[in-house]
PDB file of N, CA and C in Angstrom:
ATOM      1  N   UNK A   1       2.253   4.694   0.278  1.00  0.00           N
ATOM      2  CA  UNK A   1       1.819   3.500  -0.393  1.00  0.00           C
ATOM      3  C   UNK A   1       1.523   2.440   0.675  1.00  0.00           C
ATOM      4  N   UNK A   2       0.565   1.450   0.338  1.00  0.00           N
ATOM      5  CA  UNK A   2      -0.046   0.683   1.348  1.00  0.00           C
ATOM      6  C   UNK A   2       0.332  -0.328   0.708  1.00  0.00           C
ATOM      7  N   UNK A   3       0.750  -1.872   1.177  1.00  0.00           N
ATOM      8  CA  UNK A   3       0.943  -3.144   0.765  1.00  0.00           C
ATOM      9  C   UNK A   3       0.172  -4.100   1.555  1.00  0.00           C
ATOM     10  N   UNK A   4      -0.791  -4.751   0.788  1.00  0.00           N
ATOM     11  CA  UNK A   4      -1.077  -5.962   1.741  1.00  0.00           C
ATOM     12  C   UNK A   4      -1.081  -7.289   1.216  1.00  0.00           C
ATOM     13  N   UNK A   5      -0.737  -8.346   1.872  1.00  0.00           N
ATOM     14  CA  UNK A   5      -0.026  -9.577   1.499  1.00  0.00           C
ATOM     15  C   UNK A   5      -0.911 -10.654   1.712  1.00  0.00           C
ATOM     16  N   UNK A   6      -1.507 -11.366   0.965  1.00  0.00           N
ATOM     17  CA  UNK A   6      -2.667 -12.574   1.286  1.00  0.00           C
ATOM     18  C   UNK A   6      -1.720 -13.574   0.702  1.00  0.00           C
ATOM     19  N   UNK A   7      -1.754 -14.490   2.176  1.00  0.00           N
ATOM     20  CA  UNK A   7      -1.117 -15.730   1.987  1.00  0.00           C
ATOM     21  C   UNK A   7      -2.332 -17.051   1.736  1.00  0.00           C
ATOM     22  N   UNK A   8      -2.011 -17.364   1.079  1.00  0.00           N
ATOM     23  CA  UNK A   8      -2.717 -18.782   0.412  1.00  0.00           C
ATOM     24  C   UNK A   8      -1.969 -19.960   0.089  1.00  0.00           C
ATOM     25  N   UNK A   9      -2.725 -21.245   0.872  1.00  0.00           N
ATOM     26  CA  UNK A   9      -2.203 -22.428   0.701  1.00  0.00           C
ATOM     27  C   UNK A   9      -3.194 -23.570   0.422  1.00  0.00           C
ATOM     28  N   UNK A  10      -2.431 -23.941  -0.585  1.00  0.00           N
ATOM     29  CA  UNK A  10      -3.486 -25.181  -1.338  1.00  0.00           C
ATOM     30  C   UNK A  10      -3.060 -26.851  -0.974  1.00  0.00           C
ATOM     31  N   UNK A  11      -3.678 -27.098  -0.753  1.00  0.00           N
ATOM     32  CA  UNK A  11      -3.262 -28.838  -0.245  1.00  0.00           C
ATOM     33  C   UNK A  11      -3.838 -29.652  -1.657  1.00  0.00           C
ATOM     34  N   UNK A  12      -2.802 -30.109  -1.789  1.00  0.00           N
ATOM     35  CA  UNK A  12      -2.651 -31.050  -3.454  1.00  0.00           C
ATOM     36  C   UNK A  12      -2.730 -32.438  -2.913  1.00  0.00           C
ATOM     37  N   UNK A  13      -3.722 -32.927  -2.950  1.00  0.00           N
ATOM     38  CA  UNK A  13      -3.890 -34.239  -2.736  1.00  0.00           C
ATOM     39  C   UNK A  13      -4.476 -35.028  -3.799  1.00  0.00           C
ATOM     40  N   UNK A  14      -4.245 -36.333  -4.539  1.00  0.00           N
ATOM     41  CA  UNK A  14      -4.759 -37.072  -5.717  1.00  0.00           C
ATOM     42  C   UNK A  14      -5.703 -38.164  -4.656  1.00  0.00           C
ATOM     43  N   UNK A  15      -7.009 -38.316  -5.030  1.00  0.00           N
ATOM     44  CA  UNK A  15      -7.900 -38.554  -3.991  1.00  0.00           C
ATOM     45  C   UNK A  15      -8.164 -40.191  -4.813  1.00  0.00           C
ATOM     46  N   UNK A  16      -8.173 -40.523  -6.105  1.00  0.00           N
ATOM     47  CA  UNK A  16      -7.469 -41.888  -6.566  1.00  0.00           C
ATOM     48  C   UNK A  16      -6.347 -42.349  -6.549  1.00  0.00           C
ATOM     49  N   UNK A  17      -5.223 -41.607  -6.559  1.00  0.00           N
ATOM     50  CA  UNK A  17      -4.037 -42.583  -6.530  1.00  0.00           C
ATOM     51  C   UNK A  17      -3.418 -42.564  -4.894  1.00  0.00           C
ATOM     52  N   UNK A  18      -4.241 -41.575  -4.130  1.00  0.00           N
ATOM     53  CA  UNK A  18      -4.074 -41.557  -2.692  1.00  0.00           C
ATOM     54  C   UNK A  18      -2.309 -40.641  -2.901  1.00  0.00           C
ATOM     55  N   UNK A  19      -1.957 -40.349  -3.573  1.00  0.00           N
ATOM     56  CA  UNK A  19      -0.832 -39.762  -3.557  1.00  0.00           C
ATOM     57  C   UNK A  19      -1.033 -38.238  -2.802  1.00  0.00           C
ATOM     58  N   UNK A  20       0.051 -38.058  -1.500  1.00  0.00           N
ATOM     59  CA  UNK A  20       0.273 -36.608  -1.437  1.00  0.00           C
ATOM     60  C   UNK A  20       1.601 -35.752  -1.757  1.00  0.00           C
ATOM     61  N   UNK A  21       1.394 -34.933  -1.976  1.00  0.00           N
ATOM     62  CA  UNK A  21       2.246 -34.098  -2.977  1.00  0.00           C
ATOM     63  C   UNK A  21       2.883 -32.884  -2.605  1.00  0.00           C
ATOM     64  N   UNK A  22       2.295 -32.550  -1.262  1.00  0.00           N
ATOM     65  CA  UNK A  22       2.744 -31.522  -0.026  1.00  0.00           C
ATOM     66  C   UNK A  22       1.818 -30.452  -0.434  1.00  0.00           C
ATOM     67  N   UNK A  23       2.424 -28.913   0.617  1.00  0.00           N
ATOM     68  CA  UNK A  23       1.381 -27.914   0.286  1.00  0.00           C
ATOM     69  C   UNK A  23       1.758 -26.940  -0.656  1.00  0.00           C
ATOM     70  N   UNK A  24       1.412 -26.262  -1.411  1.00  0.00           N
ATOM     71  CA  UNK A  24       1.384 -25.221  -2.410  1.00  0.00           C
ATOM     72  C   UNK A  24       1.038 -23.766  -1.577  1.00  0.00           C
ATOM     73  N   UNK A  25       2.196 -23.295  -1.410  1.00  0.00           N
ATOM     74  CA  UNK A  25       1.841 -22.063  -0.784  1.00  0.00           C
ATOM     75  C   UNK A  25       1.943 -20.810  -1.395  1.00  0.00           C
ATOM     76  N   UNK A  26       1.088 -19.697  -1.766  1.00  0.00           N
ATOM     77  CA  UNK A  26       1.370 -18.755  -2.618  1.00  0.00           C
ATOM     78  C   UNK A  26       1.289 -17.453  -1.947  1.00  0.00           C
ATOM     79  N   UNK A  27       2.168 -16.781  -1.682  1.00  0.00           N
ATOM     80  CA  UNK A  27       1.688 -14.807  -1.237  1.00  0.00           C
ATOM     81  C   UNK A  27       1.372 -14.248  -2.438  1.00  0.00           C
ATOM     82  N   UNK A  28       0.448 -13.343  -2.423  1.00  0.00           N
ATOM     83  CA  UNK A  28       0.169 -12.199  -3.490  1.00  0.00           C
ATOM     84  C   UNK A  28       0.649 -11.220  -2.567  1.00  0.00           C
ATOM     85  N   UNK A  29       0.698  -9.906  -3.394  1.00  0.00           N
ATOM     86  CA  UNK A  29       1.219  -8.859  -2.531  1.00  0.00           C
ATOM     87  C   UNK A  29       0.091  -8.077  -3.699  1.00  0.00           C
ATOM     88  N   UNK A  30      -0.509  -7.239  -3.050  1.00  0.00           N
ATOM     89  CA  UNK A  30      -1.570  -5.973  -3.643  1.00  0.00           C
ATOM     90  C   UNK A  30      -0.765  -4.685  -2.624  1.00  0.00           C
ATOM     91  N   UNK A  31      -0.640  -3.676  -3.983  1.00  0.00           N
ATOM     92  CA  UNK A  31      -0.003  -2.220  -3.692  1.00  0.00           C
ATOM     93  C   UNK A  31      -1.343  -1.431  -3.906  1.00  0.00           C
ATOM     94  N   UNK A  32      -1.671  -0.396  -2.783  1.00  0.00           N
ATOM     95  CA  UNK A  32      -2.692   0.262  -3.234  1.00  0.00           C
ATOM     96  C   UNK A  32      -2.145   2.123  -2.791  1.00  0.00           C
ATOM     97  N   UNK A  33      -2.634   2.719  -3.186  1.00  0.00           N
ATOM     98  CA  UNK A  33      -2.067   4.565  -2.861  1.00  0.00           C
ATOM     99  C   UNK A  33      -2.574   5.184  -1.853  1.00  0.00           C
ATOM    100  N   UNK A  34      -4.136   4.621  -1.776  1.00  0.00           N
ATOM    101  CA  UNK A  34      -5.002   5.038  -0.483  1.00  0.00           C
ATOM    102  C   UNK A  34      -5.252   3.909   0.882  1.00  0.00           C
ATOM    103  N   UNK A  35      -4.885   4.788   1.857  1.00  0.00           N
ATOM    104  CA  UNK A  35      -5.287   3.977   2.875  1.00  0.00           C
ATOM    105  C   UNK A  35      -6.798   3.079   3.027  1.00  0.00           C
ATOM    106  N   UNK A  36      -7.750   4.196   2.481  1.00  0.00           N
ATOM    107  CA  UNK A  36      -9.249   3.697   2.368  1.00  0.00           C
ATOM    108  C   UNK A  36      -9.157   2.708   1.542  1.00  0.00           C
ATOM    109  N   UNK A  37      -8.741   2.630   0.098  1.00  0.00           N
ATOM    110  CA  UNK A  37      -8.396   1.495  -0.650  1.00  0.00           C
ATOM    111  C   UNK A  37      -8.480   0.059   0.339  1.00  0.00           C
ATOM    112  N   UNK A  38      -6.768   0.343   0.368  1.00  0.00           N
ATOM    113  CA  UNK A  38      -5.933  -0.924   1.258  1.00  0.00           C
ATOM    114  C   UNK A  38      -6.542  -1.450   2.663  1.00  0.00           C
ATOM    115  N   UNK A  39      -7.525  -0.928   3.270  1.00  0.00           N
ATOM    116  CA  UNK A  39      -8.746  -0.763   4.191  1.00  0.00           C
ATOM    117  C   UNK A  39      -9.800  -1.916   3.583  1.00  0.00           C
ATOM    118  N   UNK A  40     -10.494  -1.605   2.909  1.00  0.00           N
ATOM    119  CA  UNK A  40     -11.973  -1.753   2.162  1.00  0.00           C
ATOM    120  C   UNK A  40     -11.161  -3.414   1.779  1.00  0.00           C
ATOM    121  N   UNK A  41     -10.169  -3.332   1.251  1.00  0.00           N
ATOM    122  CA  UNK A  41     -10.000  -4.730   0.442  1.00  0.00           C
ATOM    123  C   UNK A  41      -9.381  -5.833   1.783  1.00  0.00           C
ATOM    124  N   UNK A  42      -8.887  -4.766   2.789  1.00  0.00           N
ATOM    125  CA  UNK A  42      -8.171  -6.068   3.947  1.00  0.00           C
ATOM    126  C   UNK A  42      -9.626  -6.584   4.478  1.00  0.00           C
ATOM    127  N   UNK A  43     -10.274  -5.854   5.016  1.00  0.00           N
ATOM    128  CA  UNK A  43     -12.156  -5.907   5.089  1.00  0.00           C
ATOM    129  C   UNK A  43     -12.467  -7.484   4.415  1.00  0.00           C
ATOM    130  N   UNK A  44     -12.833  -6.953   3.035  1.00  0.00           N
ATOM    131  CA  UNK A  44     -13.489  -7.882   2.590  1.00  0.00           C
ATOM    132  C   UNK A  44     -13.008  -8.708   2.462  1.00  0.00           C
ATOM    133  N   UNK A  45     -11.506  -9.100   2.296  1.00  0.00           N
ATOM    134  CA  UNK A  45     -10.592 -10.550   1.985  1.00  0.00           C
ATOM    135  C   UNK A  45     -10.178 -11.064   3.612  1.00  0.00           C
ATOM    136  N   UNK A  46     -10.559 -10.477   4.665  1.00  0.00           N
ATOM    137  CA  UNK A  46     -10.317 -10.965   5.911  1.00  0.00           C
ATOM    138  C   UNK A  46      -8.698 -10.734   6.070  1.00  0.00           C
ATOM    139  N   UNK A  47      -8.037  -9.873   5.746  1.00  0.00           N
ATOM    140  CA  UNK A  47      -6.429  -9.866   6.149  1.00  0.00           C
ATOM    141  C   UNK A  47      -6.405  -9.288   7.049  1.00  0.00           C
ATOM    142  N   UNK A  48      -5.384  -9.616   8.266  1.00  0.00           N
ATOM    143  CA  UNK A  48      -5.119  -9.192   9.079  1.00  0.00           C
ATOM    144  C   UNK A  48      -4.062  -7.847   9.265  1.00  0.00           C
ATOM    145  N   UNK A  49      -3.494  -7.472   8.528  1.00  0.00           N
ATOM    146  CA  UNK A  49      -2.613  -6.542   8.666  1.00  0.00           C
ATOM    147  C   UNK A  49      -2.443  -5.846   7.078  1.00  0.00           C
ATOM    148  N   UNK A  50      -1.984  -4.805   7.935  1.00  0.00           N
ATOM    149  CA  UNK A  50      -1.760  -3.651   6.518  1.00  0.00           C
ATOM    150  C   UNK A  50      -0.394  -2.738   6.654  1.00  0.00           C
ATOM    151  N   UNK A  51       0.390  -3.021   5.628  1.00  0.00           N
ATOM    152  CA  UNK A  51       2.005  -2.457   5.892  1.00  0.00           C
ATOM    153  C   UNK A  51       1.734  -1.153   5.378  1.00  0.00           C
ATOM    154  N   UNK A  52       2.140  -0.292   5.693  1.00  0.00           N
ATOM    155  CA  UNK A  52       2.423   1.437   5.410  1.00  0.00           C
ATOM    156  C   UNK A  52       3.808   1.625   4.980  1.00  0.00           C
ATOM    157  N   UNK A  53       4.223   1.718   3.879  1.00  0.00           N
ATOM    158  CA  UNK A  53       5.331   2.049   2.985  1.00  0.00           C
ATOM    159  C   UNK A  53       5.148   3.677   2.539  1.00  0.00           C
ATOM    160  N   UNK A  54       6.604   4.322   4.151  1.00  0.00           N
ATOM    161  CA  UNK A  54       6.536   5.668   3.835  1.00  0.00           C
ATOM    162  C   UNK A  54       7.884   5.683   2.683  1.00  0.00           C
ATOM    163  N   UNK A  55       8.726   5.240   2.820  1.00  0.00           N
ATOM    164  CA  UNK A  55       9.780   5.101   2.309  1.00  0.00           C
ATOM    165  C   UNK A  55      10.521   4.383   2.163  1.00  0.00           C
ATOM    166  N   UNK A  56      11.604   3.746   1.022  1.00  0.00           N
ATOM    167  CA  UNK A  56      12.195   2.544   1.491  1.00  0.00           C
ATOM    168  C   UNK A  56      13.248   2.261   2.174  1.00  0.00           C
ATOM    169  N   UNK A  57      13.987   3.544   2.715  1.00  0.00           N
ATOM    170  CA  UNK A  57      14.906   3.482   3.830  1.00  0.00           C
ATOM    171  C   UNK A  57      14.389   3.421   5.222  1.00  0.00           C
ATOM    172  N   UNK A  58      13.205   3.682   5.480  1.00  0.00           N
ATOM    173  CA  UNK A  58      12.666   3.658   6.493  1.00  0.00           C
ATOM    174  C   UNK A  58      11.126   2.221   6.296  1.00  0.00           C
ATOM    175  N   UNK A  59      11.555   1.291   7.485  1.00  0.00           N
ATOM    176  CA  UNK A  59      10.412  -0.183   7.620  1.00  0.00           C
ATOM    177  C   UNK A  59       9.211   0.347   7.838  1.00  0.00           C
ATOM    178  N   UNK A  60       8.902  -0.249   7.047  1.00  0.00           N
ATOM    179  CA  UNK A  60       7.367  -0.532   7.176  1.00  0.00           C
ATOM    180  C   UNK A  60       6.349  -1.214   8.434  1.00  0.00           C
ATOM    181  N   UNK A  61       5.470   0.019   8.712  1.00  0.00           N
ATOM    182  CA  UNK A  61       4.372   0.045   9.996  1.00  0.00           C
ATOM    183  C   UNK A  61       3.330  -1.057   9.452  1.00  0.00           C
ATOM    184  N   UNK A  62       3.233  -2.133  10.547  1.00  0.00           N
ATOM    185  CA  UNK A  62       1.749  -2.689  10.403  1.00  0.00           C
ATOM    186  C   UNK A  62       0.596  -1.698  11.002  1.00  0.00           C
ATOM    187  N   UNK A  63      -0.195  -2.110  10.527  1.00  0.00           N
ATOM    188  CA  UNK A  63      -1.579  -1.595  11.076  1.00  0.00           C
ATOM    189  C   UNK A  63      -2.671  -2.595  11.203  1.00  0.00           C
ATOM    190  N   UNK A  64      -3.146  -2.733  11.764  1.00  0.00           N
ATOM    191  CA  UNK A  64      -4.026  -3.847  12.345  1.00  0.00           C
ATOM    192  C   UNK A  64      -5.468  -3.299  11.981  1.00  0.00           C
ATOM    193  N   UNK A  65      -6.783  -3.610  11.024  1.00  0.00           N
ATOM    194  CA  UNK A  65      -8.265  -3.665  10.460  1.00  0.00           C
ATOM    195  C   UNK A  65      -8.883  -3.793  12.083  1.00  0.00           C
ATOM    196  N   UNK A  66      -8.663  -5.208  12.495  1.00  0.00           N
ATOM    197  CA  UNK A  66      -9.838  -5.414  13.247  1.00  0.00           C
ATOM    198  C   UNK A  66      -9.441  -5.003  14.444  1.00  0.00           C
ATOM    199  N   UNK A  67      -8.194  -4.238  15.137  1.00  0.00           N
ATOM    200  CA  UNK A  67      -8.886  -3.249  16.292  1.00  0.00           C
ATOM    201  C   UNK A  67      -9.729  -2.585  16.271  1.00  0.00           C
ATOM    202  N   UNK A  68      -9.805  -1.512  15.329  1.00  0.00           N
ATOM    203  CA  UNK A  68     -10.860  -0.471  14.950  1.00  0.00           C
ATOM    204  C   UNK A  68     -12.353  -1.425  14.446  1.00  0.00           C
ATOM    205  N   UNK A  69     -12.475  -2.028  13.455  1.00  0.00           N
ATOM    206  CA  UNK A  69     -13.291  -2.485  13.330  1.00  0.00           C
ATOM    207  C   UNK A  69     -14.095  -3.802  13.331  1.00  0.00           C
ATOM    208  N   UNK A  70     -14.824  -4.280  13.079  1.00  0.00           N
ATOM    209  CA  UNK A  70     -15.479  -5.936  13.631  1.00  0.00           C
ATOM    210  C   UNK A  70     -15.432  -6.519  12.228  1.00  0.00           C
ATOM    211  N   UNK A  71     -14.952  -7.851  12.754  1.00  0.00           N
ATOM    212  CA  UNK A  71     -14.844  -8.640  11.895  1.00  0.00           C
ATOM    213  C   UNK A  71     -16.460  -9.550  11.766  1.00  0.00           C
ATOM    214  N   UNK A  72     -16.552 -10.336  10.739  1.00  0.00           N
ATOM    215  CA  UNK A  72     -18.008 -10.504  10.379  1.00  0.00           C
ATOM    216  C   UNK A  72     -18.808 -11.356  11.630  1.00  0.00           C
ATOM    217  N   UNK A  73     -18.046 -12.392  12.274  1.00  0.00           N
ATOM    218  CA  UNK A  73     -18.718 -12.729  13.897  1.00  0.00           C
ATOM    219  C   UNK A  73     -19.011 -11.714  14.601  1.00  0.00           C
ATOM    220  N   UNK A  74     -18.223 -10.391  14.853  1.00  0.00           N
ATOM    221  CA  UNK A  74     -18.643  -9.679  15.940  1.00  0.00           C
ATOM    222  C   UNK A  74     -19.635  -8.711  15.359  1.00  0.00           C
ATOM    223  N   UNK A  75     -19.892  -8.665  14.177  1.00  0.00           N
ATOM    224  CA  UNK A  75     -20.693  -7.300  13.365  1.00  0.00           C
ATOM    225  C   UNK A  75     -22.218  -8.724  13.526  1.00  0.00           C
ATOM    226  N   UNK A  76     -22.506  -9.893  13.578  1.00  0.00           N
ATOM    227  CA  UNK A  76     -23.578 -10.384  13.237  1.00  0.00           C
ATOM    228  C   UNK A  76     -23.746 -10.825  14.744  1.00  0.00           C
ATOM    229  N   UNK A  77     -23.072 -10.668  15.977  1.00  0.00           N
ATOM    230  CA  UNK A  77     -23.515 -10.745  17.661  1.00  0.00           C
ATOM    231  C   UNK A  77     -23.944  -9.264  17.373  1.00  0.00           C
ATOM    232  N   UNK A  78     -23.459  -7.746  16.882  1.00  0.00           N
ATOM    233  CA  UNK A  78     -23.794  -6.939  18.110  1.00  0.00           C
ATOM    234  C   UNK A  78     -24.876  -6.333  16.833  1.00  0.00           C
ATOM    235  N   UNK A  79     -25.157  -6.962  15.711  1.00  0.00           N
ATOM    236  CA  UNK A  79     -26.514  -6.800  15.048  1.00  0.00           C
ATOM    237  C   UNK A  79     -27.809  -7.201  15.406  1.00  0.00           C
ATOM    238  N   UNK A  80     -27.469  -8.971  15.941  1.00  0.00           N
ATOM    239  CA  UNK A  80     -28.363  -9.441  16.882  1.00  0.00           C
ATOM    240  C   UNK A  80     -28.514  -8.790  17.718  1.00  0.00           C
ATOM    241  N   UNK A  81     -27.979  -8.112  18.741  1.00  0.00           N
ATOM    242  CA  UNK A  81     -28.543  -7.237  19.955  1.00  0.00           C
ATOM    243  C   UNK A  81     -28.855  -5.921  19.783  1.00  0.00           C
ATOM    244  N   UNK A  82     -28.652  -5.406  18.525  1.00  0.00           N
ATOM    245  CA  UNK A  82     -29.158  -3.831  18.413  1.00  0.00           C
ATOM    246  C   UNK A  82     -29.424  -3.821  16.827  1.00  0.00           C
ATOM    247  N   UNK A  83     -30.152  -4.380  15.928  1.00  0.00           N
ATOM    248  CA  UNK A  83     -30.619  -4.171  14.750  1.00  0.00           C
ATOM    249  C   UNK A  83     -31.228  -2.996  14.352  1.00  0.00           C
ATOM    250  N   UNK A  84     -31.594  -2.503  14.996  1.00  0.00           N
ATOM    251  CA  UNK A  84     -31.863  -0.513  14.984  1.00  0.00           C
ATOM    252  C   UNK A  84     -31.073  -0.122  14.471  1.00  0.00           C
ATOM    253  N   UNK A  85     -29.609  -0.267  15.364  1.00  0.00           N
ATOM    254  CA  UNK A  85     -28.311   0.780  14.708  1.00  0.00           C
ATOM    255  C   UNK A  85     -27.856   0.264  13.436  1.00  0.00           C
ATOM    256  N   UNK A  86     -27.736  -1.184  13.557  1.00  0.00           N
ATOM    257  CA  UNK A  86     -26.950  -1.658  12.337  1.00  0.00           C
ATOM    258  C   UNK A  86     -27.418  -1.963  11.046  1.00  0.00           C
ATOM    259  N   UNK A  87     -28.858  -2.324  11.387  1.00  0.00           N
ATOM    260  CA  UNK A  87     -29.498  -2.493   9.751  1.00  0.00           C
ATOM    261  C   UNK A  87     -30.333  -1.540   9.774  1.00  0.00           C
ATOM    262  N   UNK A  88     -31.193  -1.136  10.618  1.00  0.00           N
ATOM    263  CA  UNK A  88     -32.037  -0.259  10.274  1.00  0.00           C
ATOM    264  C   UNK A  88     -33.802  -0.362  10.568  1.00  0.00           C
ATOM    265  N   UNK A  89     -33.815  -1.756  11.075  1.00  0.00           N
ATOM    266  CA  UNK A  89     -34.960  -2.347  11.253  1.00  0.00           C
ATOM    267  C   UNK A  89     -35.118  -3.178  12.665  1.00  0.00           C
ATOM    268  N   UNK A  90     -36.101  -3.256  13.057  1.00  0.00           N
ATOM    269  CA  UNK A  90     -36.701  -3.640  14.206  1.00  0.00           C
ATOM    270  C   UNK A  90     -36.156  -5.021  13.935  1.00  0.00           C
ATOM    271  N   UNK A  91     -36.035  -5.823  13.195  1.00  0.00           N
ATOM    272  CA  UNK A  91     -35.947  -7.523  13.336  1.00  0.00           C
ATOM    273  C   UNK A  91     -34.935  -7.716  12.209  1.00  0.00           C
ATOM    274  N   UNK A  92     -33.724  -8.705  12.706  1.00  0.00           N
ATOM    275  CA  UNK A  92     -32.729  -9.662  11.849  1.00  0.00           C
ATOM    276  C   UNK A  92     -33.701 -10.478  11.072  1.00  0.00           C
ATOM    277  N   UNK A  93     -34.615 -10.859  11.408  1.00  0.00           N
ATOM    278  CA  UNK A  93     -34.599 -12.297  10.608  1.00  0.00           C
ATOM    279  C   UNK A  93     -34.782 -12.731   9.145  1.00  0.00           C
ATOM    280  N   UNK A  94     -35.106 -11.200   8.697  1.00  0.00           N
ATOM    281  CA  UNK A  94     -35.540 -10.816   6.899  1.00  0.00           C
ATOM    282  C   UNK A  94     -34.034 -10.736   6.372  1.00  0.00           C
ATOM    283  N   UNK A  95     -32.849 -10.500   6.939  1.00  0.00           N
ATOM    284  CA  UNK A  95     -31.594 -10.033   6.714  1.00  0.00           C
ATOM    285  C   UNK A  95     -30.430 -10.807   7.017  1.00  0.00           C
ATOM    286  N   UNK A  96     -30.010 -11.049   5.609  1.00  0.00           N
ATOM    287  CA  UNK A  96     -28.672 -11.882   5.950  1.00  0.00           C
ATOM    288  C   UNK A  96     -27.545 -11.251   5.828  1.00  0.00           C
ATOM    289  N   UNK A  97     -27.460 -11.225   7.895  1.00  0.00           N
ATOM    290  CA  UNK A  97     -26.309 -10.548   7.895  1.00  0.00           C
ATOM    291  C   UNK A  97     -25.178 -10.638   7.529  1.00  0.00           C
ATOM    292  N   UNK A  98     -24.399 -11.740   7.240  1.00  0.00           N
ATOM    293  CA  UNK A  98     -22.951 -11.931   6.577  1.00  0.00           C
ATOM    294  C   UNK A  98     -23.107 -11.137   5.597  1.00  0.00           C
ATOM    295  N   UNK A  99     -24.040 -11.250   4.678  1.00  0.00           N
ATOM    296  CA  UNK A  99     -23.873 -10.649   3.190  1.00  0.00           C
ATOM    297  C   UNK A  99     -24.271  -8.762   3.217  1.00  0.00           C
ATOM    298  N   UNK A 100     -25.177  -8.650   4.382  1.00  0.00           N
ATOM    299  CA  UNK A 100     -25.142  -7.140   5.005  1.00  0.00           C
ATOM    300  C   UNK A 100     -23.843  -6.588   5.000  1.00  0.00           C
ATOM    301  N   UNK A 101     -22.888  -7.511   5.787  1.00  0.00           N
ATOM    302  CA  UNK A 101     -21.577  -6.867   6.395  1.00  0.00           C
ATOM    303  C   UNK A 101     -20.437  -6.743   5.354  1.00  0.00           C
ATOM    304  N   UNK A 102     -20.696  -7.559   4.153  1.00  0.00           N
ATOM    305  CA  UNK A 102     -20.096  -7.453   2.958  1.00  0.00           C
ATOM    306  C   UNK A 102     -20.395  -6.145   2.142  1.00  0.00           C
ATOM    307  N   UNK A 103     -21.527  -6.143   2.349  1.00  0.00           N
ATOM    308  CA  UNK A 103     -22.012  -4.743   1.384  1.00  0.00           C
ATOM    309  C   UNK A 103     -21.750  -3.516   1.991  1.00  0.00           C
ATOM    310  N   UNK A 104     -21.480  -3.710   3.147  1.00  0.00           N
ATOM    311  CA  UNK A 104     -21.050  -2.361   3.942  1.00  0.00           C
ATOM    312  C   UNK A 104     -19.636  -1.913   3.323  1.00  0.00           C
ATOM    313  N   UNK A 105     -18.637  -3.183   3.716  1.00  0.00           N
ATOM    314  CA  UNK A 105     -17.644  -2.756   2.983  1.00  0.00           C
ATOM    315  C   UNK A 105     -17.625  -2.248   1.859  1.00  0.00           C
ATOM    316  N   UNK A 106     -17.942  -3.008   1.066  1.00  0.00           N
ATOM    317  CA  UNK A 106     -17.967  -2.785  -0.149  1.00  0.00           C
ATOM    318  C   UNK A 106     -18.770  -1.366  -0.901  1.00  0.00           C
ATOM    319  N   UNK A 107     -19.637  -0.948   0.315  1.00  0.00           N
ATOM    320  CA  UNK A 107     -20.488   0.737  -0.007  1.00  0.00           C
ATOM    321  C   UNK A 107     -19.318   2.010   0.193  1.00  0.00           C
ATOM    322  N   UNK A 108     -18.223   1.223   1.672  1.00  0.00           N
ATOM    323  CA  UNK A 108     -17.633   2.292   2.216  1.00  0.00           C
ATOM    324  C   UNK A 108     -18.341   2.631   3.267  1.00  0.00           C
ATOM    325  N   UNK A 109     -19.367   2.312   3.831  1.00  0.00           N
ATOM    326  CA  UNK A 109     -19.888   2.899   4.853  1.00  0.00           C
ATOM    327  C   UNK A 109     -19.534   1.872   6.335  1.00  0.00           C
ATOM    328  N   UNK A 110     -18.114   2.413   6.541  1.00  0.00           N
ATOM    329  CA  UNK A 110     -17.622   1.825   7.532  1.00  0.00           C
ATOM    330  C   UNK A 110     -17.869   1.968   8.997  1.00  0.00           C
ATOM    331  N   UNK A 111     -18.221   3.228   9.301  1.00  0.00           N
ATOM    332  CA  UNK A 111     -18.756   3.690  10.305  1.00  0.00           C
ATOM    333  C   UNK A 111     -19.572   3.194  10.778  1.00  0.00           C
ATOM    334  N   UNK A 112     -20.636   1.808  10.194  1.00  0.00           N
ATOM    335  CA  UNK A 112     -21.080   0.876  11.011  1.00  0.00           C
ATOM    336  C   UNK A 112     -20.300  -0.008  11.679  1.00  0.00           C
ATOM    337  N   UNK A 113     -19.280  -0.500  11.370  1.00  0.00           N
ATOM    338  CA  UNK A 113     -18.324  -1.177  11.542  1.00  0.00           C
ATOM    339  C   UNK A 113     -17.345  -1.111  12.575  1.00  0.00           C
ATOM    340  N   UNK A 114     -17.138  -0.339  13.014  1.00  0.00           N
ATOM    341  CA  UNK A 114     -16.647   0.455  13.925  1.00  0.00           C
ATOM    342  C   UNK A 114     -16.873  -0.179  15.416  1.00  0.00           C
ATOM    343  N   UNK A 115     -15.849  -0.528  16.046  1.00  0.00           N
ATOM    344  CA  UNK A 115     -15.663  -1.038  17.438  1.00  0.00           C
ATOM    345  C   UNK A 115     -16.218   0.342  18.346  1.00  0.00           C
ATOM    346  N   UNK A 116     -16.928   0.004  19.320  1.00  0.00           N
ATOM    347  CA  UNK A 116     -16.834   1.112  20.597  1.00  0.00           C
ATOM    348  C   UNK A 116     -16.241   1.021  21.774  1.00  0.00           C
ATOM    349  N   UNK A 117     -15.406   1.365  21.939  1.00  0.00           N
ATOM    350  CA  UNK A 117     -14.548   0.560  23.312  1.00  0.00           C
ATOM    351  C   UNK A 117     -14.611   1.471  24.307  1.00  0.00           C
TER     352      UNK A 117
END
C-alpha cells in the first residue's frame, strides 16, 4: 500500500475588518494499492514524497517522484532544447507546454518524463 500526504495551508485573513486569524493548516492523506497509481497522482499534485506501507510493524520507505522524473520547469527547459523527443514536432511555439506535461501524466506515458543522468 502506498500513502501520500498533501499538506495544505490556508491564510484566513478578513481584508475589511483587517482582522488576522492565523493559518489553517490541513493534511489529507490518499491510500492508493498501486505504485503507478500513487506515482501519476504525486506527478500531477506536485508532492514530493511517497511512503511505501509494507507492513505495520515495519516503517515506512519514502520514495522521492522527482529523482527519476522532471518536474514541470525541467520538462518545459529540456522541451525547449529538444522538441523532437518530447512533443513530437520541430517547434514549441504551437504547444503549451505546462498543459503538455499534465497530459502526459495524466495518459501514463511517463517515459517522457524521465530524467537521464
Amino acid at each position: 500500500m502506498y500513502r501520500v500526504t498533501q499538506k495544505l495551508t490556508i491564510k484566513r485573513k478578513y481584508k475589511f475588518t483587517k482582522l488576522f486569524f492565523g493559518d489553517l493548516k490541513i493534511n489529507k492523506v490518499y491510500t492508493f494499492v498501486k505504485y503507478e497509481q500513487a506515482l501519476i497522482f504525486a506527478l500531477s499534485e506536485e508532492i514530493k514524497f511517497i511512503e511505501c506501507i509494507i507492513s505495520p510493524s515495519i516503517k515506512p520507505t519514502k520514495r522521492i517522484p522527482y529523482l527519476i522524473y522532471m518536474n514541470p520547469k525541467e520538462f518545459i527547459k529540456a522541451a525547449k532544447r529538444n522538441p523532437l523527443h518530447f512533443i513530437g514536432s520541430n517547434s514549441y511555439n504551437n504547444v503549451n507546454l505546462e498543459q503538455y506535461y499534465f497530459y502526459l501524466i495524466a495518459s501514463g506515458n511517463l517515459h517522457k518524463l524521465k530524467k537521464y543522468i
